[in-house]
C-alpha atoms as a PDB file:
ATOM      1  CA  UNK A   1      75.971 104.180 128.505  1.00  0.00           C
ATOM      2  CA  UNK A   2      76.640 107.905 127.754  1.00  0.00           C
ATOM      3  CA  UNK A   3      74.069 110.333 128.766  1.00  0.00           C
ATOM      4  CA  UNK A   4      73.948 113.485 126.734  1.00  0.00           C
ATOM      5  CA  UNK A   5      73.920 116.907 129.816  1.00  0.00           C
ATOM      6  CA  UNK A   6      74.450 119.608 127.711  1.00  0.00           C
ATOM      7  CA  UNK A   7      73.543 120.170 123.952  1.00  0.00           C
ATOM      8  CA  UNK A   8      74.832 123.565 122.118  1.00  0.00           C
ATOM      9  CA  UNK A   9      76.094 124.371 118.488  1.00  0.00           C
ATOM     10  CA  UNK A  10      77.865 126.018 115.976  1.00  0.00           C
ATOM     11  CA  UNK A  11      81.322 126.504 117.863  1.00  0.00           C
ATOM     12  CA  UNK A  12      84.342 124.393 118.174  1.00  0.00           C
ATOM     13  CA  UNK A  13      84.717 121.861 121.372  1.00  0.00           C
ATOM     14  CA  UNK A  14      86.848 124.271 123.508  1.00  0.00           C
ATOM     15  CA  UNK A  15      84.319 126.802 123.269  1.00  0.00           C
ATOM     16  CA  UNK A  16      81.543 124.401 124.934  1.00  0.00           C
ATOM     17  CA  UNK A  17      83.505 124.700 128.317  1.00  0.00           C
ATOM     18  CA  UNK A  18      84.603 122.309 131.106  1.00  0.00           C
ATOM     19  CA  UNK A  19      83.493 118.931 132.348  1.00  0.00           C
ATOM     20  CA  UNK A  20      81.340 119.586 135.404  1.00  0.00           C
ATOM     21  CA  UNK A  21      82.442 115.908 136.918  1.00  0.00           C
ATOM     22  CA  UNK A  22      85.066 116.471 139.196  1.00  0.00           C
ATOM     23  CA  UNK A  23      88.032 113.931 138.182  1.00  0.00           C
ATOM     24  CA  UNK A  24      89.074 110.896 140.344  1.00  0.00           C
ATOM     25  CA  UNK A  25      92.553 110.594 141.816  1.00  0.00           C
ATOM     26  CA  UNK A  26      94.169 108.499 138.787  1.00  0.00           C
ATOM     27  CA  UNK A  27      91.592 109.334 135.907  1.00  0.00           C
ATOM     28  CA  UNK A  28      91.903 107.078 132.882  1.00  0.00           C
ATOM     29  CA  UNK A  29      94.258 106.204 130.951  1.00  0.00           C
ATOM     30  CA  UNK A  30      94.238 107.039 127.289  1.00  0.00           C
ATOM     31  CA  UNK A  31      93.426 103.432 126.164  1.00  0.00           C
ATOM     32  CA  UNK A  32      90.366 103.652 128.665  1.00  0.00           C
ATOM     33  CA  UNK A  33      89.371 106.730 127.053  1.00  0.00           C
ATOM     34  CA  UNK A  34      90.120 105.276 123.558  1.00  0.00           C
ATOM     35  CA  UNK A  35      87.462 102.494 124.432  1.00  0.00           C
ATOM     36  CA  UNK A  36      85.004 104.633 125.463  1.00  0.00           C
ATOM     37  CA  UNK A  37      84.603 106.728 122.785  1.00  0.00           C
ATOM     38  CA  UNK A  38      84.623 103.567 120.091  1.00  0.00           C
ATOM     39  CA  UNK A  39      81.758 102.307 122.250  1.00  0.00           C
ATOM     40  CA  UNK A  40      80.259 105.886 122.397  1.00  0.00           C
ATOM     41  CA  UNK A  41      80.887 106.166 118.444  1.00  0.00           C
ATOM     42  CA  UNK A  42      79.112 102.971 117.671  1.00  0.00           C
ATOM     43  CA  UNK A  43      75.797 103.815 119.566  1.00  0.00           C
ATOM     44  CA  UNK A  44      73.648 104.173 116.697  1.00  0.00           C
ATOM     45  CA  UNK A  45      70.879 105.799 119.412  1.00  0.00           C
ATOM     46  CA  UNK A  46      72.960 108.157 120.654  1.00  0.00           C
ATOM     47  CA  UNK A  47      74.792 108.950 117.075  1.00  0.00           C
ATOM     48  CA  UNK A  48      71.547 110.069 115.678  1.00  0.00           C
ATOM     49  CA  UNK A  49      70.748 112.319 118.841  1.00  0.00           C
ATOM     50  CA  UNK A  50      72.696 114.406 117.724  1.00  0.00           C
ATOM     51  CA  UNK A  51      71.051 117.623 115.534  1.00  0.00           C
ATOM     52  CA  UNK A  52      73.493 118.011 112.667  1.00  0.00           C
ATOM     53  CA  UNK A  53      73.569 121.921 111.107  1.00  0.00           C
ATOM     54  CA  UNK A  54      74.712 122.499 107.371  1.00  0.00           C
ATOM     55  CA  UNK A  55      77.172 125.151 108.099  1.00  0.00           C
ATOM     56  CA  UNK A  56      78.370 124.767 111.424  1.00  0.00           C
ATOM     57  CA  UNK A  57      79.744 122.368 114.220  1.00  0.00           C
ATOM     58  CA  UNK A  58      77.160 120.994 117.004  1.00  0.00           C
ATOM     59  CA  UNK A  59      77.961 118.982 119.808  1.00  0.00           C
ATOM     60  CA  UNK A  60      76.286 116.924 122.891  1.00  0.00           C
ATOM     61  CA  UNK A  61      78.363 117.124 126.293  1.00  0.00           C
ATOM     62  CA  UNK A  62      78.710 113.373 126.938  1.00  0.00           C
ATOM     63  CA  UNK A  63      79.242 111.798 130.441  1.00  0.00           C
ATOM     64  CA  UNK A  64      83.034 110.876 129.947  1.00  0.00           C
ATOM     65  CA  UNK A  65      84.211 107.892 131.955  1.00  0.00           C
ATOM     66  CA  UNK A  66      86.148 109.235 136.017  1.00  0.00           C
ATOM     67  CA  UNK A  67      85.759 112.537 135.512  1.00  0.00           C
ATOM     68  CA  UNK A  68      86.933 112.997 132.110  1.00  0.00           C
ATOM     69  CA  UNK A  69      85.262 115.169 129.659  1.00  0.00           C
ATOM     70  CA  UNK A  70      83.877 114.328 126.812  1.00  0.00           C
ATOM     71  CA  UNK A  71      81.598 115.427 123.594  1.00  0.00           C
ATOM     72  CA  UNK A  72      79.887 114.126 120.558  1.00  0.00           C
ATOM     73  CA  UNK A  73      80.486 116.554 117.596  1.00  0.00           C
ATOM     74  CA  UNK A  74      79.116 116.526 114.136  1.00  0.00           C
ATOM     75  CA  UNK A  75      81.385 118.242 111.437  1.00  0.00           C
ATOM     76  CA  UNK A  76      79.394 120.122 108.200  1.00  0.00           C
ATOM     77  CA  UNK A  77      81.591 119.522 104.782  1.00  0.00           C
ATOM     78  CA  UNK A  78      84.759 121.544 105.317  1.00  0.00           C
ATOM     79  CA  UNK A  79      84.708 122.282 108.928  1.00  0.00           C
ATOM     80  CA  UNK A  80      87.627 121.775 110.905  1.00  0.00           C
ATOM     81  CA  UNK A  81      89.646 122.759 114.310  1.00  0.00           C
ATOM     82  CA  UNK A  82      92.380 125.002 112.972  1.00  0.00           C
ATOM     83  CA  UNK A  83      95.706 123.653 114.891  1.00  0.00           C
ATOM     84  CA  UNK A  84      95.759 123.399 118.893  1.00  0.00           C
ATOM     85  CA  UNK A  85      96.399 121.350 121.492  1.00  0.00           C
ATOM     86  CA  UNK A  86      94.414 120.325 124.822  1.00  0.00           C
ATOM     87  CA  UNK A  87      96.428 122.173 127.497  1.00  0.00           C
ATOM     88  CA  UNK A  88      98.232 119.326 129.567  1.00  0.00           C
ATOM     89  CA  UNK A  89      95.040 116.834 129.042  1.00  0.00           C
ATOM     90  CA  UNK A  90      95.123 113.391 127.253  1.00  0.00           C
ATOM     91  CA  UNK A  91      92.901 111.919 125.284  1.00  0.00           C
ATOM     92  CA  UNK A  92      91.314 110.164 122.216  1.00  0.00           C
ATOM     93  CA  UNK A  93      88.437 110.271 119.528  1.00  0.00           C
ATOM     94  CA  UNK A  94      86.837 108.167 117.052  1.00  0.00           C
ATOM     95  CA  UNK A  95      84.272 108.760 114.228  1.00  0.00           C
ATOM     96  CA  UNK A  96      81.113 107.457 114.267  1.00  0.00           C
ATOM     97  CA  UNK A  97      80.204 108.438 110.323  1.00  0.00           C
ATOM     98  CA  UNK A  98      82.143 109.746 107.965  1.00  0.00           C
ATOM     99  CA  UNK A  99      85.676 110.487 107.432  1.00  0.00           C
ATOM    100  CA  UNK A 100      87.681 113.058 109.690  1.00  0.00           C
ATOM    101  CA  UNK A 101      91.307 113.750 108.685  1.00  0.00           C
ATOM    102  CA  UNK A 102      93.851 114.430 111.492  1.00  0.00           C
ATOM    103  CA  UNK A 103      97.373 116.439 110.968  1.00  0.00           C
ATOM    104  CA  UNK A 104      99.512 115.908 113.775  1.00  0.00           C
ATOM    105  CA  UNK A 105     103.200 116.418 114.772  1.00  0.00           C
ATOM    106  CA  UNK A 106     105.111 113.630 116.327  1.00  0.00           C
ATOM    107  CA  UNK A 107     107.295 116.439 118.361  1.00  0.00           C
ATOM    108  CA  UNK A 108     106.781 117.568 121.775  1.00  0.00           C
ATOM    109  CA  UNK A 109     106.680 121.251 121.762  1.00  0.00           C
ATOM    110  CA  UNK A 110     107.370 123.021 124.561  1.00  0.00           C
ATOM    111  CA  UNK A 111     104.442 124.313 126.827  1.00  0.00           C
ATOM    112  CA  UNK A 112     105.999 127.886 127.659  1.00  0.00           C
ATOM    113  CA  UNK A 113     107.897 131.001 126.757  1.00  0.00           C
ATOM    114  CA  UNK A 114     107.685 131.090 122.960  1.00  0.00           C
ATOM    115  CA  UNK A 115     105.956 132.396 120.100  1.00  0.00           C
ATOM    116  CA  UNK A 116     106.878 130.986 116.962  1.00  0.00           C
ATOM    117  CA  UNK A 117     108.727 128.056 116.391  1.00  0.00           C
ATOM    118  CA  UNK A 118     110.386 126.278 113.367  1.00  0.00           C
ATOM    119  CA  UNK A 119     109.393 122.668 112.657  1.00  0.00           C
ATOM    120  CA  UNK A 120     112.011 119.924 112.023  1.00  0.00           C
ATOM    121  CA  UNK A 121     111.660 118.355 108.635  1.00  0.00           C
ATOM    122  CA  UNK A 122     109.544 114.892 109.468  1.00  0.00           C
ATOM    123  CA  UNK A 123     107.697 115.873 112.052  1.00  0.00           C
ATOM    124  CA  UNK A 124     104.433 115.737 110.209  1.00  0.00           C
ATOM    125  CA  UNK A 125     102.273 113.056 110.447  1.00  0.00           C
ATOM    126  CA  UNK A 126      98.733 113.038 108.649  1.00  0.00           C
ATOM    127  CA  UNK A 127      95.407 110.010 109.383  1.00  0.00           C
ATOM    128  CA  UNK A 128      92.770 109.482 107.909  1.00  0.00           C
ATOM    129  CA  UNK A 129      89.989 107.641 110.090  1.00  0.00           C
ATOM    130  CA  UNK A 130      86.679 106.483 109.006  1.00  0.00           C
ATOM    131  CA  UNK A 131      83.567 105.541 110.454  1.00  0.00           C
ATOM    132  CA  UNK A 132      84.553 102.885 113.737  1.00  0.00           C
ATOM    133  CA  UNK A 133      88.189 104.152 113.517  1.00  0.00           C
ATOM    134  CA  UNK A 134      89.383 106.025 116.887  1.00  0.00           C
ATOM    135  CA  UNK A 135      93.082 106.720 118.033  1.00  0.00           C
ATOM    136  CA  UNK A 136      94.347 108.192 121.358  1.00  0.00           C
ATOM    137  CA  UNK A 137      96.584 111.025 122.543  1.00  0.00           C
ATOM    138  CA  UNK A 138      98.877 112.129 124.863  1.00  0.00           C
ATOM    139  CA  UNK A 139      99.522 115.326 127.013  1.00  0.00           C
ATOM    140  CA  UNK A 140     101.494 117.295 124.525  1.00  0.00           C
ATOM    141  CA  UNK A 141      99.465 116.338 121.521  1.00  0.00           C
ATOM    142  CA  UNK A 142      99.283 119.006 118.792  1.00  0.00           C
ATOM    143  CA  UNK A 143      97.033 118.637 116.349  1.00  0.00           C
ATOM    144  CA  UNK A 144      93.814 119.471 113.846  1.00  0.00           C
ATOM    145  CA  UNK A 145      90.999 117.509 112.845  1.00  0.00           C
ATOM    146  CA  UNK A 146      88.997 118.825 109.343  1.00  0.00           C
ATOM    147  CA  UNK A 147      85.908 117.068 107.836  1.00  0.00           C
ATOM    148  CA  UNK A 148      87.451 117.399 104.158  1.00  0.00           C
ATOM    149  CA  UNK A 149      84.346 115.838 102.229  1.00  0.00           C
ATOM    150  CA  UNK A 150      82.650 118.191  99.842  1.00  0.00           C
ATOM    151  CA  UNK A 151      79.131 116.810 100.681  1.00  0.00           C
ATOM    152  CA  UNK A 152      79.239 114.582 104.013  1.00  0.00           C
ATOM    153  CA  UNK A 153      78.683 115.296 107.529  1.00  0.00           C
ATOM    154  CA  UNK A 154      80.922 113.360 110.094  1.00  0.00           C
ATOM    155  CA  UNK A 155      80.310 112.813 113.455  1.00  0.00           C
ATOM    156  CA  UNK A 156      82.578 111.825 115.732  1.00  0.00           C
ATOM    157  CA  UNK A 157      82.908 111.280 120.189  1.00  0.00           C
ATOM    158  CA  UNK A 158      86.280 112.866 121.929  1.00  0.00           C
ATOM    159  CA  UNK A 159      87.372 112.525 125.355  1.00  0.00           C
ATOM    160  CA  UNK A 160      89.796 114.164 127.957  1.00  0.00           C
ATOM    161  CA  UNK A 161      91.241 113.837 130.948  1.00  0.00           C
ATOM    162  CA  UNK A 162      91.724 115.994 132.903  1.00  0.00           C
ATOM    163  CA  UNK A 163      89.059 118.412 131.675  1.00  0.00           C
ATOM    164  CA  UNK A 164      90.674 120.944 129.683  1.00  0.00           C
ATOM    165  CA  UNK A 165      92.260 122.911 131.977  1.00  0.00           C
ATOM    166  CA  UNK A 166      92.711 125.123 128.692  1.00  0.00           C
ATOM    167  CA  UNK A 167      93.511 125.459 125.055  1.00  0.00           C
ATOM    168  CA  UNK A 168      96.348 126.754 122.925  1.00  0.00           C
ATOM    169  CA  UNK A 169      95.499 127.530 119.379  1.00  0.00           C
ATOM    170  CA  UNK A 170      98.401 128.410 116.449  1.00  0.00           C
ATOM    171  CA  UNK A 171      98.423 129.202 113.485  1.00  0.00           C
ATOM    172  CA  UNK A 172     100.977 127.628 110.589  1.00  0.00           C
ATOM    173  CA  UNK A 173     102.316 128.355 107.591  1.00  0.00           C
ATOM    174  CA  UNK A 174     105.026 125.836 106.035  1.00  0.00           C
ATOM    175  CA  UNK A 175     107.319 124.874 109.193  1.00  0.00           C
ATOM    176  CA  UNK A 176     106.981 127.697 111.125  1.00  0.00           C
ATOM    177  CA  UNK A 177     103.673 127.412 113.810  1.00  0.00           C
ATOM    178  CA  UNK A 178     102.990 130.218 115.462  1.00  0.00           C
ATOM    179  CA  UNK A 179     101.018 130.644 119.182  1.00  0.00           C
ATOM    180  CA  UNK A 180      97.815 132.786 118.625  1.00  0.00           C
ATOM    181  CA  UNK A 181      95.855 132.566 121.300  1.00  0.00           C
ATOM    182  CA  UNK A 182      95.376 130.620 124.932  1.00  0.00           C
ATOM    183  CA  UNK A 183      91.607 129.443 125.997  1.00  0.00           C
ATOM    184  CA  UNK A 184      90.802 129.207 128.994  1.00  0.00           C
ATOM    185  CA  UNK A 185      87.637 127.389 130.856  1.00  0.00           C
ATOM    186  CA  UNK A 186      85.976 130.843 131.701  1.00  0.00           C
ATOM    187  CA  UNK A 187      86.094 132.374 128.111  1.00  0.00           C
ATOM    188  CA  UNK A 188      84.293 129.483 126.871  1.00  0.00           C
ATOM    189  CA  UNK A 189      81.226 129.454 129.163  1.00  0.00           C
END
C-alpha cells in the first residue's frame, strides 16, 4: 500500500519539503485523496512505523496516490500547526489514533496583495475527528490542526495534490488574521 521514502522529525509538514513524484495530468480528486489516507490511517503496520517523540512532531513521507504528496505525522500532547493554508493544493487527512481538532474558515480568502484582513462574523467552523475519522479540502482551505489532549499522542496521514507548491502561515487574534510568512519548497529542504 503506502511505502514510507523519507522519515524525519520534530518540525511541522511544510518543513519536510516536496513530493519527489512528479504529478499526472489530472491528479486526484479530493475524495480520491480522502480514501487514501482512511486506508493509509487504518494500516495498523504502517501506523506503528512510525517513531513517536514526547515533545515534538515526526513524520514518514508516504507514497501519495498520482503524484500527490503525502505524510504520516504523529502529534505529542499540545502540538499543533499554527494557522496556514497549502498554497493552491487540495487535499485531505484522517487520524489514525487519537483525537486532532481542526479550526477552519468556511471563507475563501484571497491569495494576493494583503496583509491583514478582518473576518466576517460566522466564518468559523471548528471539528473534532477521532481515530478512523478523515475529511477533505479544497484549494483555498485555511486552516489549523492541534492535538489538544493533555496526555495522548495522535497520529494522523495527510495528502496533497499538487505537491505544495508552497505555504502561507498567519497569525490571528479575534477576527483579524494576519499573513506572517510564505514557505516555499526550497526553505524547507
Amino acid at each position: 500500500m503506502s511505502l514510507p521514502v523519507r522519515t524525519s522529525a520534530s518540525g511541522t509538514d511544510a518543513d519536510a519539503g516536496r513530493g519527489a513524484a512528479t504529478p499526472s495530468a489530472a491528479g486526484p480528486t479530493p475524495a480520491e485523496l480522502l480514501d487514501f489516507v482512511r486506508r493509509s490511517a487504518a494500516d495498523a503496520d504502517l501506523v506503528s512505523s512510525l517513531p513517536l517523540d514526547p515533545e515534538g512532531r515526526t513524520w514518514i513521507r508516504l507514497n501519495g496516490p498520482a503524484g500527490s504528496e503525502a505524510w504520516l505525522i504523529g502529534w505529542p500532547p499540545g502540538t499543533g500547526t499554527g494557522w496556514h493554508d497549502h498554497g493552491g493544493s487540495h487535499g485531505a487527512f484522517a487520524t489514525a489514533s487519537g483525537t486532532l481538532k481542526e479550526d477552519s474558515l468556511a471563507a475563501r480568502l484571497p491569495t494576493e496583495g494583503w496583509k491583514t484582513l478582518e473576518l466576517a462574523e460566522g466564518v468559523d467552523r471548528e471539528r473534532q475527528l477521532t481515530a478512523g475519522e478523515g475529511r477533505a479540502f479544497g484549494r483555498h482551505h485555511v486552516h489549523e490542526v492541534r492535538n489538544e489532549s493533555g496526555a495522548e499522542h495522535a497520529v494522523s496521514v495527510h495528502a496533497y495534490y499538487p505537491p505544495l507548491p508552497l505555504m502561507r502561515r498567519y497569525s490571528r487574534t479575534g477576527a483579524v488574521l494576519r499573513l506572517e510568512q510564505v514557505e516555499r519548497p526550497e526553505e524547507w529542504q
